[in-house]
Protein backbone atom coordinates (compact mmCIF):
# COMPACT_ATOMS: atom_id res chain seq x y z
CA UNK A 1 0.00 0.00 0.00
CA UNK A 2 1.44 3.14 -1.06
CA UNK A 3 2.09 6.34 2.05
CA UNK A 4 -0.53 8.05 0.18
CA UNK A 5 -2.97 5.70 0.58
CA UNK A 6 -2.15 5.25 4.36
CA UNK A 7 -2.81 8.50 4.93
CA UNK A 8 -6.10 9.28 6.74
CA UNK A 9 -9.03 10.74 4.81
CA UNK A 10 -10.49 14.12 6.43
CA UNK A 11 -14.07 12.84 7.44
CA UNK A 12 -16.60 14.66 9.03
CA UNK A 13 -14.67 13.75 12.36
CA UNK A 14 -11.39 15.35 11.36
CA UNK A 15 -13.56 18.06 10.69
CA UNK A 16 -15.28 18.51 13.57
CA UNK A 17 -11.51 18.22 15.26
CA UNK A 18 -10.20 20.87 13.00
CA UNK A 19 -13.38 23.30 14.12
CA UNK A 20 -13.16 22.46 17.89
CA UNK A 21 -9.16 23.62 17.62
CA UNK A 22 -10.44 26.45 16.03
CA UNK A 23 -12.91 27.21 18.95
CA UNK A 24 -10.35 26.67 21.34
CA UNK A 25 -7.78 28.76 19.47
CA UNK A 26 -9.80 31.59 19.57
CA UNK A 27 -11.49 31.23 23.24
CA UNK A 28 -7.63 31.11 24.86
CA UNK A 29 -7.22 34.37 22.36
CA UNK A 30 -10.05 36.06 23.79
CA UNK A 31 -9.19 34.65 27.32
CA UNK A 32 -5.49 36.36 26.88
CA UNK A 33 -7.02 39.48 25.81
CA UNK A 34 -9.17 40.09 28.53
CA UNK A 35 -6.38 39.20 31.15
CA UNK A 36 -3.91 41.87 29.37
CA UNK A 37 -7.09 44.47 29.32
CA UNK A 38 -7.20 43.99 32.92
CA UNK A 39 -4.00 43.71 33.62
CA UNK A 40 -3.21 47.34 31.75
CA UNK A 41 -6.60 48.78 32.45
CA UNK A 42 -5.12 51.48 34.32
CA UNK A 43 -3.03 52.88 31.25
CA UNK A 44 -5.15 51.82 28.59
CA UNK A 45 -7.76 54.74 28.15
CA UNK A 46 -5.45 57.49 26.10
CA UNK A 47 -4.88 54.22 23.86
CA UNK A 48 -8.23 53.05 23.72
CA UNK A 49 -10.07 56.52 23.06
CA UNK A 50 -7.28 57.23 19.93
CA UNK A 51 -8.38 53.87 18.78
CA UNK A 52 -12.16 55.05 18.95
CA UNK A 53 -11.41 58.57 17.85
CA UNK A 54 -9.56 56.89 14.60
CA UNK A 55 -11.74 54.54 13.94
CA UNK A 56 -15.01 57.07 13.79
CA UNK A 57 -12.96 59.20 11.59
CA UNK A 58 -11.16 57.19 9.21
CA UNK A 59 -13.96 57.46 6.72
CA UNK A 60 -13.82 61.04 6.89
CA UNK A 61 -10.14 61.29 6.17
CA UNK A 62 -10.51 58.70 3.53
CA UNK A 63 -13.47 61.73 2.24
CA UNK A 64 -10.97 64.34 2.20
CA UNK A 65 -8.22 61.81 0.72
CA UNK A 66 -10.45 61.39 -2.45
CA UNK A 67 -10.72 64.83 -2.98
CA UNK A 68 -6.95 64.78 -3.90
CA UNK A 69 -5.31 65.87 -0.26
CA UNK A 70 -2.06 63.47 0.99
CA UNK A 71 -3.38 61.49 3.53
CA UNK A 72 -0.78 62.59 5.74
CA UNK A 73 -2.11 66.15 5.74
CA UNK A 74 -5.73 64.90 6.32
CA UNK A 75 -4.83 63.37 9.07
CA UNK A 76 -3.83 66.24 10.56
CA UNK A 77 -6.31 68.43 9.76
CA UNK A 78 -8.94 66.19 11.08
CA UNK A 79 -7.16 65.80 14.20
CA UNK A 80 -6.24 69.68 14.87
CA UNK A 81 -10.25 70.47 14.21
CA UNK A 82 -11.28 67.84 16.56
CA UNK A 83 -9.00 69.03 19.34
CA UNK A 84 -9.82 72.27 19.10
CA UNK A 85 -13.48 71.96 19.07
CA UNK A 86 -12.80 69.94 22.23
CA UNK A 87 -10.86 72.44 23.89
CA UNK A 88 -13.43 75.15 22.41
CA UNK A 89 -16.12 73.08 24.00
CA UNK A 90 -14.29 72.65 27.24
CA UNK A 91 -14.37 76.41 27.45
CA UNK A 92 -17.73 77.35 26.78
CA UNK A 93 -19.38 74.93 28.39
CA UNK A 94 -17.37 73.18 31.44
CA UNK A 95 -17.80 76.18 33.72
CA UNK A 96 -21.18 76.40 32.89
CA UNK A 97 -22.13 72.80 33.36
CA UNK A 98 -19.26 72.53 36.67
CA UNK A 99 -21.46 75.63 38.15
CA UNK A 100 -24.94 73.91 37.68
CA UNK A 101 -23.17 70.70 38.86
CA UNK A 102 -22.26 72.40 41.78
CA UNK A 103 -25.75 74.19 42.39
CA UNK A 104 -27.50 70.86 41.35
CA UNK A 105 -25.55 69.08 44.55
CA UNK A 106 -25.91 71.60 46.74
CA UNK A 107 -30.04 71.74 46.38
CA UNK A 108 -30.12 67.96 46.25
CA UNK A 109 -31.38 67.99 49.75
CA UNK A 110 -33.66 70.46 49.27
CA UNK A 111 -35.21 68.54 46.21
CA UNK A 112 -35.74 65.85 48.32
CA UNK A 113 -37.42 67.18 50.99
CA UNK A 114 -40.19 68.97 49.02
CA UNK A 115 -40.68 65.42 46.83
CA UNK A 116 -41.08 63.77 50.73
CA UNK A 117 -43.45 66.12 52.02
CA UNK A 118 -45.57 66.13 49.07
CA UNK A 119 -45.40 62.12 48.90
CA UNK A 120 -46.44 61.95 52.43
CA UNK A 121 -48.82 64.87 51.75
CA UNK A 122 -52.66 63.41 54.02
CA UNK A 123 -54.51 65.91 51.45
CA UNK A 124 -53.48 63.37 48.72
CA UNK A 125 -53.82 59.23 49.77
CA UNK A 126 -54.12 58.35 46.24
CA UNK A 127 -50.22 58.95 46.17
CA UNK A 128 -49.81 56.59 48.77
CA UNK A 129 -52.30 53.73 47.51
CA UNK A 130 -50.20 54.43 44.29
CA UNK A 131 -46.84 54.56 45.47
CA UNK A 132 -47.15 52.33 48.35
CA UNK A 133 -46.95 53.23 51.83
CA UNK A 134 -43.93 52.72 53.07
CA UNK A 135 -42.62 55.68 51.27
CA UNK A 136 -44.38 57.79 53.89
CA UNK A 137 -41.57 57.17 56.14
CA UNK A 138 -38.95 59.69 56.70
CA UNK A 139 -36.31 56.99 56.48
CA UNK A 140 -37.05 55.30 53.62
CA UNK A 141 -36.61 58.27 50.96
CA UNK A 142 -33.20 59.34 53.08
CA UNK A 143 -32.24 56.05 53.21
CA UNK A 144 -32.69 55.95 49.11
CA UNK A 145 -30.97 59.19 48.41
CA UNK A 146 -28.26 58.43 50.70
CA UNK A 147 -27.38 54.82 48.62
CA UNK A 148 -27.62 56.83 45.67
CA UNK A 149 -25.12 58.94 45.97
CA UNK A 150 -22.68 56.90 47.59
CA UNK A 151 -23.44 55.02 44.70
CA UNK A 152 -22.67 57.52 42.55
CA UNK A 153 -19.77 58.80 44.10
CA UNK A 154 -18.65 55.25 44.07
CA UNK A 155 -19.51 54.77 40.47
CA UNK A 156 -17.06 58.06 39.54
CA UNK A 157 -14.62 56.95 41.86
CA UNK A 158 -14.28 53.82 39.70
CA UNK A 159 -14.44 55.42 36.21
CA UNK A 160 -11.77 57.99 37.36
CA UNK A 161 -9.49 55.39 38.93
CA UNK A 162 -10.12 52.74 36.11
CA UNK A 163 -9.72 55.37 33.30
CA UNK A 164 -6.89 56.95 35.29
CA UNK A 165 -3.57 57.10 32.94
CA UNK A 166 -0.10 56.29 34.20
CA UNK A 167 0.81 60.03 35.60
CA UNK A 168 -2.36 62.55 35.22
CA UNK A 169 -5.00 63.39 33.03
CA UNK A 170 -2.40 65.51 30.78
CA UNK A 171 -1.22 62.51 29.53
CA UNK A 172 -4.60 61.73 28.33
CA UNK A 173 -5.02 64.65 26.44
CA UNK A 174 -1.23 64.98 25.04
CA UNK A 175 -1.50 60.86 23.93
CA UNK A 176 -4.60 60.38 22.85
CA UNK A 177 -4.74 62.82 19.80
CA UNK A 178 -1.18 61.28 18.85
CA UNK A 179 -2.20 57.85 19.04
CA UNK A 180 -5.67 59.08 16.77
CA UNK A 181 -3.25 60.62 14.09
CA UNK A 182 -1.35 57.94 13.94
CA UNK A 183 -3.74 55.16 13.87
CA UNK A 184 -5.90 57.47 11.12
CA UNK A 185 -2.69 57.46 8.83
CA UNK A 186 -1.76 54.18 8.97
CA UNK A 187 -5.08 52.02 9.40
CA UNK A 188 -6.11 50.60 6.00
CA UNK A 189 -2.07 49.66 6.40
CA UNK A 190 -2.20 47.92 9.61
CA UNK A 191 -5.59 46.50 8.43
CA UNK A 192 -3.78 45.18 5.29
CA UNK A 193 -0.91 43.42 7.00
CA UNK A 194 -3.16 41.66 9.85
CA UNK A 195 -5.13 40.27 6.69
CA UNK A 196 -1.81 38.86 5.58
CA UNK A 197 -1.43 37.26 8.60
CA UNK A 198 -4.68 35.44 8.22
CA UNK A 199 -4.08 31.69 6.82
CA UNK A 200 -5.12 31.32 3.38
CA UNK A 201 -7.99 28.92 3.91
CA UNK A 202 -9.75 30.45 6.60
CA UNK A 203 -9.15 34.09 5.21
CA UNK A 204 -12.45 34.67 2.97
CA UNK A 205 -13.97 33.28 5.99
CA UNK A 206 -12.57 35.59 8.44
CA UNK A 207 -12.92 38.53 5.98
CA UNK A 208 -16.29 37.89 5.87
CA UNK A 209 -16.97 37.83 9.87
CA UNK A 210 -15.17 41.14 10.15
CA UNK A 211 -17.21 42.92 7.89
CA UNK A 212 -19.82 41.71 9.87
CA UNK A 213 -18.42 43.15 13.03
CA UNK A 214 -17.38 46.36 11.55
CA UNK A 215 -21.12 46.85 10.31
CA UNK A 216 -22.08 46.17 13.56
CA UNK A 217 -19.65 47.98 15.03
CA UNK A 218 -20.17 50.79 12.99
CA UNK A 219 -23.57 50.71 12.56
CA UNK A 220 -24.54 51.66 15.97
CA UNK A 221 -21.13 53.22 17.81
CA UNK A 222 -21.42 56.46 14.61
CA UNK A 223 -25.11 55.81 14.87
CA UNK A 224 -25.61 56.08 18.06
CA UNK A 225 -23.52 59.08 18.88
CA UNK A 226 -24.75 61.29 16.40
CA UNK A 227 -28.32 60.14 18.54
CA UNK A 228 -26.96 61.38 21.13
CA UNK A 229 -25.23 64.42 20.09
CA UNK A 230 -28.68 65.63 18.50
CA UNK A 231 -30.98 64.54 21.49
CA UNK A 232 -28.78 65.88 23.65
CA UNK A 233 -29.02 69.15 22.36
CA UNK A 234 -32.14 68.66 22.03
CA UNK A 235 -32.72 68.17 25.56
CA UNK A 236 -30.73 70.83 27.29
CA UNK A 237 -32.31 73.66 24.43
CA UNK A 238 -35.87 72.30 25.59
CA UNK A 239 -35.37 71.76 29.39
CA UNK A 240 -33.70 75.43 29.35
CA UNK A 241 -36.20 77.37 27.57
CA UNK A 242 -38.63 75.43 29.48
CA UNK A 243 -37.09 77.26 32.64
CA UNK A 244 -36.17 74.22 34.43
CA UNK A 245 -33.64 74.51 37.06
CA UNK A 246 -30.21 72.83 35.70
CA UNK A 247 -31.60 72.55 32.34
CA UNK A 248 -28.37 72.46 30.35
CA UNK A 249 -27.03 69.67 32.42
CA UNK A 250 -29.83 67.30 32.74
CA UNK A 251 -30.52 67.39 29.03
CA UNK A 252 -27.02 66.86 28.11
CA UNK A 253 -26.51 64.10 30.37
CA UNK A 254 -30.22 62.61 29.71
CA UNK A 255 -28.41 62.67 25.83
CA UNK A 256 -25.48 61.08 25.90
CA UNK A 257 -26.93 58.49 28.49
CA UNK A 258 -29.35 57.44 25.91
CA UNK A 259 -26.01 55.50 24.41
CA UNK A 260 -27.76 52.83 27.31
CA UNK A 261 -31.16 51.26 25.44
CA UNK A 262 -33.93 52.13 27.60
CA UNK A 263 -32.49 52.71 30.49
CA UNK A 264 -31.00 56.22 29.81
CA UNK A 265 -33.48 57.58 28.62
CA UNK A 266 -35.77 56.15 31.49
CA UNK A 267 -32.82 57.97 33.77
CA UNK A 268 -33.38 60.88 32.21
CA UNK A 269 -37.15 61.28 32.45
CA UNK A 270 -36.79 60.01 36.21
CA UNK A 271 -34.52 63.08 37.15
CA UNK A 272 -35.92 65.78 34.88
CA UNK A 273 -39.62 65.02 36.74
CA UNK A 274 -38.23 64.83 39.66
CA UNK A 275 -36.65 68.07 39.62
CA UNK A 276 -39.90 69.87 38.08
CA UNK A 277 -42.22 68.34 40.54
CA UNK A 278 -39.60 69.66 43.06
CA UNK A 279 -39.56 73.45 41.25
CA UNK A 280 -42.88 74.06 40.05
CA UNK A 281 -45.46 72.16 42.02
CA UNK A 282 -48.27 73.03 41.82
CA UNK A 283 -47.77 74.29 38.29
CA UNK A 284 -49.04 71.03 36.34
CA UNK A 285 -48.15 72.87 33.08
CA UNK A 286 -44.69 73.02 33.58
CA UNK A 287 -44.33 69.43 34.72
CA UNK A 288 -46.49 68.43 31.83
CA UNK A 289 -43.99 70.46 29.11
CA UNK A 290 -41.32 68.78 30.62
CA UNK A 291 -42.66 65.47 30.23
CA UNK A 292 -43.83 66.04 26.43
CA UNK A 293 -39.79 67.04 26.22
CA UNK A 294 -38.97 63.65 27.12
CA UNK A 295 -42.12 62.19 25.36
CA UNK A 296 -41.47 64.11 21.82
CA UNK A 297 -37.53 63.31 22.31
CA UNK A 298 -38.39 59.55 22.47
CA UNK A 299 -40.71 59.65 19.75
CA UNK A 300 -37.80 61.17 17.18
CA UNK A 301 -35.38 58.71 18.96
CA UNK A 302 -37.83 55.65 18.10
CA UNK A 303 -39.65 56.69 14.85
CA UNK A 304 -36.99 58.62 12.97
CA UNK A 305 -33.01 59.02 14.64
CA UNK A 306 -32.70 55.26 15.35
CA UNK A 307 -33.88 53.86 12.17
CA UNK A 308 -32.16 56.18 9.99
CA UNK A 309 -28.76 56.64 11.49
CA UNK A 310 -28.26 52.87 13.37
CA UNK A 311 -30.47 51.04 11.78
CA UNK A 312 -32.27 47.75 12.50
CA UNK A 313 -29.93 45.07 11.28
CA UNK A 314 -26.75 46.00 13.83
CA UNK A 315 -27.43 42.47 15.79
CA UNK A 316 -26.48 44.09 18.92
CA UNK A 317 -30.24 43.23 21.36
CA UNK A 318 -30.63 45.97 23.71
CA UNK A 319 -30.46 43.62 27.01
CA UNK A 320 -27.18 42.08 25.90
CA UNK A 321 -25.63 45.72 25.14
CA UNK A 322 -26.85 46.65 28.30
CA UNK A 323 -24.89 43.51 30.16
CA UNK A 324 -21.71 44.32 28.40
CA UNK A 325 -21.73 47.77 29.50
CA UNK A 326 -22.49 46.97 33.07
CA UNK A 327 -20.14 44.26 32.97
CA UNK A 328 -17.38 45.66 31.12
CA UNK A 329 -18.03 48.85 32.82
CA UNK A 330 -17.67 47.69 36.44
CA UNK A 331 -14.58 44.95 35.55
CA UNK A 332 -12.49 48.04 33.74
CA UNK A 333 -13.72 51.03 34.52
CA UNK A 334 -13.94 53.93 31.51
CA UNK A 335 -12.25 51.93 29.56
CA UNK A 336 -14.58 49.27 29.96
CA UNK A 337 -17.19 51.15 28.94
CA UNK A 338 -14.85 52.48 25.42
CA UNK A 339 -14.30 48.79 24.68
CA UNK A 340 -17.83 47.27 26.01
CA UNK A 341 -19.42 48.01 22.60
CA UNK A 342 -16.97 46.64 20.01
CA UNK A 343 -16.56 43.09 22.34
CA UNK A 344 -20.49 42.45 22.53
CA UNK A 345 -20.46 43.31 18.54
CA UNK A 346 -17.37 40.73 18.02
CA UNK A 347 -18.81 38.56 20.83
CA UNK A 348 -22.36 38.41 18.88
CA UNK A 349 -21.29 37.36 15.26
CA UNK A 350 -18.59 35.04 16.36
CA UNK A 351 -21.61 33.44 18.70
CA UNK A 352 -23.70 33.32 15.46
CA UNK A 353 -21.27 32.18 13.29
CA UNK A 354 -20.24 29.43 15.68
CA UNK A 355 -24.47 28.42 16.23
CA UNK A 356 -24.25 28.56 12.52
CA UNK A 357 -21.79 25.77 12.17
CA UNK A 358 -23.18 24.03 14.81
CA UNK A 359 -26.46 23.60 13.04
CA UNK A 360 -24.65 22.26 10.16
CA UNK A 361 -22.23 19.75 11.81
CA UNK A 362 -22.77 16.45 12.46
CA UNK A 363 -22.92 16.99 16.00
CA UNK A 364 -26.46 18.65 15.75
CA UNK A 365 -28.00 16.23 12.83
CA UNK A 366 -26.42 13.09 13.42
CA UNK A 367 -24.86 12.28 10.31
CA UNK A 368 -22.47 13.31 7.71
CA UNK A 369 -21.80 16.74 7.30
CA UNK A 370 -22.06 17.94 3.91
């Protein structure tokens, strides 16, 4: 018998074998990737926010690149507007929004009370059948305001001390638009040599899954930020004409909080009532326009922002974005939250893919795998 005939046939075993080292290779890949995330968390943000500042402006360099300007100079025009409408936006509107911040902390208390007497109001029991009772009690609402902000505080604590760099914040804003620049000029070259890195049999396959994770990547990350950079202007030019005390902030943070499905806008709504029942009680109109804010806002956000600019077919499902920003979130801090997006878009079409193959293996129907 001849060596070539010894040799072993590939079968639908062999291939389940070569797919299972596959799995493997890639689960230990992932596995080492989170450990060095963790491991580096604490330098990692002036990295990771060049990465996401290149990445949502690549395709506008590669614009300005077609219109006949070196790529070289693109990328530095890009960068030099971005960082100085960031530093122009730092100094219009940080000392407004630190002073409300400020104001909005110090009244806090004073919010609270009038919401507790008017909850434990005796002219109004249909509150209490409605609410319950046990928010009659003194203790109770302190006892809720009082875990909220140490939450809070806690939760900052963590985002600053997670998203911390290695010396200060200046080296945050001195790296990160270096690392952008760089990463804008050379990423369709880096992208290019990782794809000849790729084996030659798997690489249409792996080509394939990363367009699907860039469209999902892309479709919602630049989709949902512009949402959030029109609702949240939105917001804040409503709530302020609307008179509402600490207008500017709460609309800008009830905007860029609506990054979280559902739940910031819900957070949002929750604070904005809370501090118009608190300011104009009994003025039922005023509550009312800022509830048909929120209500109108929502209504763009659902009929019109979402479907045009992210779109329905990003395979990202609300709950599980909202578990990998928790997660990632609380495991890495700020620069959990940068990198919780892209990993539950990677995480999601390698999970499909992998069902995908599952369903046509032997495994699942019992016989021969075509």
């Amino acid at each position: 018998m001849s060596p070539r005939a010894q040799q072993p046939r590939q079968g639908p075993a062999g291939e389940g074998g070569a797919f299972q080292r596959q799995l493997l290779f890639w689960l230990a890949a992932f596995v080492v990737f989170v450990l060095v995330l963790w491991l580096l968390s604490e330098i990692l943000l002036p990295f990771v926010a060049g990465a996401a500042i290149a990445y949502l402006l690549t395709p506008v360099t590669d614009r300005i690149e077609r219109l006949g300007v070196n790529r070289l100079a693109a990328s530095f025009l890009i960068i030099t507007l971005v960082v100085m409408g960031f530093v122009l936006l730092i100094l219009l509107v940080a000392p407004i929004l630190g002073g409300q911040l400020s104001s909005f902390i110090e009244k806090m208390p004073d919010y609270v009370s009038k919401l507790q007497s008017l909850l434990s109001d005796p002219s109004r029991p249909w509150v209490q059948k409605l609410l319950g009772a046990g928010l009659n009690t003194d203790k109770t609402i302190t006892d809720l305001v009082t875990q909220g902000a140490g939450w809070l505080t806690t939760f900052l604590k963590s985002l600053w001390s997670g998203g911390r760099a290695l010396v200060s914040l200046f080296s945050l804003i001195v790296v990160t638009p270096v690392v952008a620049f760089y990463l804008i000029y050379d990423w369709h070259r880096m992208i290019r040599t990782v794809d000849g890195w790729i084996p030659l049999r798997q690489r249409e396959t792996v080509r394939r899954l990363a367009r699907e994770i860039d469209a999902a990547i892309a479709g919602f990350v630049r989709g949902q930020t512009a949402v959030c950079l029109i609702l949240g202007s939105y917001y804040a030019v409503a709530l302020t004409l609307s008179g509402l005390n600490f207008g500017l902030l709460i609309g800008l943070g009830s905007g860029l909080i609506t990054f979280i499905p559902y739940v910031g806008s819900m957070t949002g709504l929750i604070l904005a009532l809370g501090v118009a029942v608190a300011q104009f009680w009994p003025e039922y109109s005023s509550i009312l326009t800022v509830l048909g804010i929120f209500l109108v806002g929502q209504f763009l956000e659902g009929n019109l922002l979402a479907p045009k600019l992210v779109g329905e077919s990003v395979g990202l499902h609300p709950v599980w974005l909202i578990f990998a920003l928790l997660a990632f979130g609380y495991l890495f801090g700020f620069v959990g939250l940068l990198v919780a997006v892209p990993l539950a878009a990677t995480i999601g079409v390698l999970v499909r893919f992998a069902l995908h193959r599952y369903l046509e293996s032997s495994l699942y129907t019992g016989g021969k795998s075509g």
